[in-house]
Protein backbone atom coordinates (compact mmCIF):
# COMPACT_ATOMS: atom_id res chain seq x y z
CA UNK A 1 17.83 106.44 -48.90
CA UNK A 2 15.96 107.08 -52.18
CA UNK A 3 16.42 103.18 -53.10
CA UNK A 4 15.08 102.18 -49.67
CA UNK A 5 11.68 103.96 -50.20
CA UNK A 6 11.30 102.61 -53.60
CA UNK A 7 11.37 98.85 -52.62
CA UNK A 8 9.29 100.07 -49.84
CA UNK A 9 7.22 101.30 -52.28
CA UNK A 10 7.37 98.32 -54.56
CA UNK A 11 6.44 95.88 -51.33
CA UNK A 12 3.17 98.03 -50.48
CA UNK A 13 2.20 98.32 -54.07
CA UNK A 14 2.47 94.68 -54.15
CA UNK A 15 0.34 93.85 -51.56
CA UNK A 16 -2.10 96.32 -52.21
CA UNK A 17 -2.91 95.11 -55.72
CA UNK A 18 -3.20 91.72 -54.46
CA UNK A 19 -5.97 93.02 -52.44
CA UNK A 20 -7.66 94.80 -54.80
CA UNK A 21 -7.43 92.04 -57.26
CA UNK A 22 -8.17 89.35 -56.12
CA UNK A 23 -10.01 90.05 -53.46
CA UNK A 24 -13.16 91.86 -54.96
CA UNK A 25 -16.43 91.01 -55.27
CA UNK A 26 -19.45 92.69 -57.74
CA UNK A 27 -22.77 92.69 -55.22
CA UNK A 28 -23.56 89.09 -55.64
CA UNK A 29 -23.70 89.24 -59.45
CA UNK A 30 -22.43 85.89 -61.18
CA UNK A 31 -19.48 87.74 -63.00
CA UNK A 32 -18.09 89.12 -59.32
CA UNK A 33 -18.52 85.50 -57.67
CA UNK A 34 -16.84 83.82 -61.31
CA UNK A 35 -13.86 86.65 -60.62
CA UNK A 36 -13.64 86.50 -57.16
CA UNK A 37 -13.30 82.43 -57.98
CA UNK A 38 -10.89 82.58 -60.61
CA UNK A 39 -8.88 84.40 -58.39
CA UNK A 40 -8.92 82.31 -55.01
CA UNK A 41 -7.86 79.44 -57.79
CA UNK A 42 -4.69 80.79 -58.70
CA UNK A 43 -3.89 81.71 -55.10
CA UNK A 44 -4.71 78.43 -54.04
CA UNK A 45 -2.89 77.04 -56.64
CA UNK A 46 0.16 78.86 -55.83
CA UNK A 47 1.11 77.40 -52.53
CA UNK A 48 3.68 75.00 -53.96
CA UNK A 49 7.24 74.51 -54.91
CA UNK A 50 8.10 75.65 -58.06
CA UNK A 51 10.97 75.75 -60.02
CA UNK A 52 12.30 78.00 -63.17
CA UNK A 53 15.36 78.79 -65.51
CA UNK A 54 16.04 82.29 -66.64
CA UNK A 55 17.93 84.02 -69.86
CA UNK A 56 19.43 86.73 -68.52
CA UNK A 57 21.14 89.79 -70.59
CA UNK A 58 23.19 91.32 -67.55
CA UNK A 59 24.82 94.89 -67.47
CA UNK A 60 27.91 96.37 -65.24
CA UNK A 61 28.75 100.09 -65.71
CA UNK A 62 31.85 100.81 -63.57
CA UNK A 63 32.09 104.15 -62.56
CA UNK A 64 35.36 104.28 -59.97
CA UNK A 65 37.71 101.26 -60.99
CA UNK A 66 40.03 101.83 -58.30
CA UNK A 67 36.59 100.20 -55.83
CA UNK A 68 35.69 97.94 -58.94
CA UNK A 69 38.68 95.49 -58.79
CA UNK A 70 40.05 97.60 -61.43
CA UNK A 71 37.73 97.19 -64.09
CA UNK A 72 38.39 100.32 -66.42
CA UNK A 73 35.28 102.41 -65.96
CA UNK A 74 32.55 102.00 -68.74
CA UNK A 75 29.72 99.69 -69.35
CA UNK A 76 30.03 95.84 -69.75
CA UNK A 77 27.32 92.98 -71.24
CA UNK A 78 27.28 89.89 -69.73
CA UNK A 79 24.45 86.84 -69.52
CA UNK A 80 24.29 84.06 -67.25
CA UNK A 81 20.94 81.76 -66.85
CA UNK A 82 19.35 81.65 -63.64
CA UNK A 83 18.12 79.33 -62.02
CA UNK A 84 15.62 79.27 -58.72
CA UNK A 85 13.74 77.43 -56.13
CA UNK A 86 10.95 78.71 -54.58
CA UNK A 87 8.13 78.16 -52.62
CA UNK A 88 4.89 79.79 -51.63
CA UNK A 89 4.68 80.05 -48.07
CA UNK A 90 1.91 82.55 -48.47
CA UNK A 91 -0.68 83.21 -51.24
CA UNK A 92 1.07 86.87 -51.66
CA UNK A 93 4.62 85.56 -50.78
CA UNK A 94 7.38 83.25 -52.12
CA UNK A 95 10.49 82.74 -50.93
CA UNK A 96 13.03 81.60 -53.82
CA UNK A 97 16.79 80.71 -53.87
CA UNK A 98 18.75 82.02 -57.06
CA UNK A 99 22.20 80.59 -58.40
CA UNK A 100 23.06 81.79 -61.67
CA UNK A 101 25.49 79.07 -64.77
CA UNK A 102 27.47 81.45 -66.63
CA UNK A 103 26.52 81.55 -70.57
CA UNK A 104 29.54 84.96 -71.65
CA UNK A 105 32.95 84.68 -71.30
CA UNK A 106 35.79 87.50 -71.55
CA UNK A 107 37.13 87.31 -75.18
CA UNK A 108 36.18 91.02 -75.72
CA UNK A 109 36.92 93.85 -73.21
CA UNK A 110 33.12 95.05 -73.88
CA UNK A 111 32.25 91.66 -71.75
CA UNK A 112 32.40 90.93 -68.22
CA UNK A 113 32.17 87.10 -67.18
CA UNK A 114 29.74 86.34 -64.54
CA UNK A 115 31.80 83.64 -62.48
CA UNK A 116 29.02 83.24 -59.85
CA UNK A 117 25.89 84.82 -58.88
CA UNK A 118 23.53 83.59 -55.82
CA UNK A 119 20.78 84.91 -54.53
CA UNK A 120 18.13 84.67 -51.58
CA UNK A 121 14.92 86.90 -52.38
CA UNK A 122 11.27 87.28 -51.07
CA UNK A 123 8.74 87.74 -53.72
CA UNK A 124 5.46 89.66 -52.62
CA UNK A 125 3.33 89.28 -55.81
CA UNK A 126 0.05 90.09 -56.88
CA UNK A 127 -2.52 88.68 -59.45
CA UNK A 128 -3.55 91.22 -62.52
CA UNK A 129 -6.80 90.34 -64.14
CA UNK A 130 -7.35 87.36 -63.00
CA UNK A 131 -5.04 85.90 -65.29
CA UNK A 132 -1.25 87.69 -64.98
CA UNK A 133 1.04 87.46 -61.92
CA UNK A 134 3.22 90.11 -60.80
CA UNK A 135 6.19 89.56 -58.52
CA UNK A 136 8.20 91.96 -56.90
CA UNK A 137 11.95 90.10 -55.63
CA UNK A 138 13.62 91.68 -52.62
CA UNK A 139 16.46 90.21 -50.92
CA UNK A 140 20.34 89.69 -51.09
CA UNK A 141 22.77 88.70 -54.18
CA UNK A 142 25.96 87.56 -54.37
CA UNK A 143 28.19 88.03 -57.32
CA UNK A 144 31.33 87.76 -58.63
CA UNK A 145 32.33 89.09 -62.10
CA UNK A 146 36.11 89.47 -64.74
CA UNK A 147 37.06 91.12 -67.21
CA UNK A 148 39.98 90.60 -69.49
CA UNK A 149 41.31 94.19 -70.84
CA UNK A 150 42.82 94.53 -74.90
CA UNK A 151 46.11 93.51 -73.70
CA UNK A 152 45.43 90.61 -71.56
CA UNK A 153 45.16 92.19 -67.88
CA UNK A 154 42.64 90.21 -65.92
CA UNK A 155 40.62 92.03 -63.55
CA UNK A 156 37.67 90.82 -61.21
CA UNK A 157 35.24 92.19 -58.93
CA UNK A 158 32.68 90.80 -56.11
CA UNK A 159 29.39 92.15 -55.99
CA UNK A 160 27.53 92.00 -52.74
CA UNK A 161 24.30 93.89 -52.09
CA UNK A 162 20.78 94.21 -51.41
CA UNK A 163 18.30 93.30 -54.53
CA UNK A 164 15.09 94.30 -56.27
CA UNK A 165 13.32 93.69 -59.14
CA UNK A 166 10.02 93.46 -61.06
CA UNK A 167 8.13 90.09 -62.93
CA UNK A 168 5.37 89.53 -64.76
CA UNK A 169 4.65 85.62 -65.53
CA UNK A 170 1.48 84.19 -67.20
CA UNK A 171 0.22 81.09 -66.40
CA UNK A 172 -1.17 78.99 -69.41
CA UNK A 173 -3.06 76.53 -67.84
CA UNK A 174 -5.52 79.68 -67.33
CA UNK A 175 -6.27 79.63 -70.51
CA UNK A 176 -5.94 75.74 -71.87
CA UNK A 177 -6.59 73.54 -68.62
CA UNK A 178 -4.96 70.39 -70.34
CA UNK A 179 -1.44 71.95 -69.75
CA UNK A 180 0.42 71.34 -66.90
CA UNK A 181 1.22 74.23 -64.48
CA UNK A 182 3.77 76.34 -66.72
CA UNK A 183 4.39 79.97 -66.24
CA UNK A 184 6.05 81.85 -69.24
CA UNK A 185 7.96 85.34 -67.76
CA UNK A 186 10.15 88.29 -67.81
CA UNK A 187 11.16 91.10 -65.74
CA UNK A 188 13.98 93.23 -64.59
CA UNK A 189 16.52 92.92 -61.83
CA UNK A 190 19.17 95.81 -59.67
CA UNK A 191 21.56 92.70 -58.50
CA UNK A 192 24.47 95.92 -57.06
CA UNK A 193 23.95 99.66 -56.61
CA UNK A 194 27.30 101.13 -55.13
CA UNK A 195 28.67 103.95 -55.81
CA UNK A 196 31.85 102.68 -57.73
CA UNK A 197 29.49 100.35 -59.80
CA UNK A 198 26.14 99.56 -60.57
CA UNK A 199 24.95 95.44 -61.84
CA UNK A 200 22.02 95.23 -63.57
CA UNK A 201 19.50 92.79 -66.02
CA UNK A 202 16.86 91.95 -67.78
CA UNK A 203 15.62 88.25 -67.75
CA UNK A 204 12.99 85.90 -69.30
CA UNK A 205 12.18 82.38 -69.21
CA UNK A 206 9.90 79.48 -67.99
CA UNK A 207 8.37 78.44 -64.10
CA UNK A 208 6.72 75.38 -63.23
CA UNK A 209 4.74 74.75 -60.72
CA UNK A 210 4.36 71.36 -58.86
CA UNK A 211 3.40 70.18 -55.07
CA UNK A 212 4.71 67.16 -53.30
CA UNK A 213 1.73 65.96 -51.51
């Protein structure tokens, strides 16, 4: 239950901040109506397809093998880059589509081999002075991982389960106009919390922006 109320949380906190910041206004001074401009800009800039590509350093601690696949228990590295579609639908709210290209492979029994990730999240995000945008991904992944043991046993595991995570991307064009609409990014991401294992990463890349009309 504990993980429900924290995306709950993360949702609300979302939206809130979006309120608060980008939504204010100083009592008709020049410096509230230039902030309160900046702002709308970005919003209204943000209804559009984008897409990005994503380096991400992946984690899978198996704690009960025999509901793992058989994956001895202990913790595993993997990376895979990710790749997603998304579009804003609202000025708070993307909706993005997530298929990962595995980058590790299972030469060492410290690895696990991401075989196929996919993803469908929505992303209530807020903008943080004016200049930062945060981005909180909910929704549902699709995994499968191996893992080749010391003495050649293969073992493999699908992960299905519900999502969160955390981004923060800055758009440059906010501060050189010339460039076109690039977003540089990180964040974190839960992709599986069960009880027999947990999947877990840390990701950072580029997001551009574009429209089609």
């Amino acid at each position: 239950m504990r993980k429900y109320i924290v995306i709950a949380l993360l949702c609300a906190i979302g939206g809130n901040a979006h309120a608060q910041l980008t939504g204010r206004k100083i009592g008709g001074s020049d410096s509230g109506s230039a902030d309160a401009d900046a702002g709308a800009s970005l919003a209204v800039e943000s209804h559009k397809l984008y897409v990005g590509a994503d380096y991400t350093q992946a984690r899978l601690s198996v704690s009960d093998p025999s509901k793992a696949g058989g994956i001895p228990q202990d913790d595993y590295d993997g990376q895979f880059v990710d790749i997603r579609v998304g579009y804003r639908v609202l000025s708070a709210l993307g909706i993005e589509v997530h298929g990962g290209v595995p980058l590790s492979d299972t030469g060492s029994s410290g690895d696990v081999k991401s075989n196929h990730y996919f993803g469908v999240f929505a992303v209530p995000t807020a903008t943080l002075f004016e200049r930062f945008e945060l981005g909180f991904p909910l929704g549902y992944t699709f995994s499968k991982v191996s893992h080749r043991s010391d003495d050649g046993t293969h073992q493999q595991e699908t992960l299905n389960s519900v999502a969160f995570g955390i981004n923060l991307e800055v758009p440059i064009r906010q501060f050189w106009d010339g460039l076109p609409d690039i977003r540089i990014g990180g964040g974190a991401m839960v992709y599986d919390h069960e009880s027999a294992s947990r999947y877990y990463g840390f990701h950072y890349g580029l997001r551009y922006d574009f429209g089609l009309w």
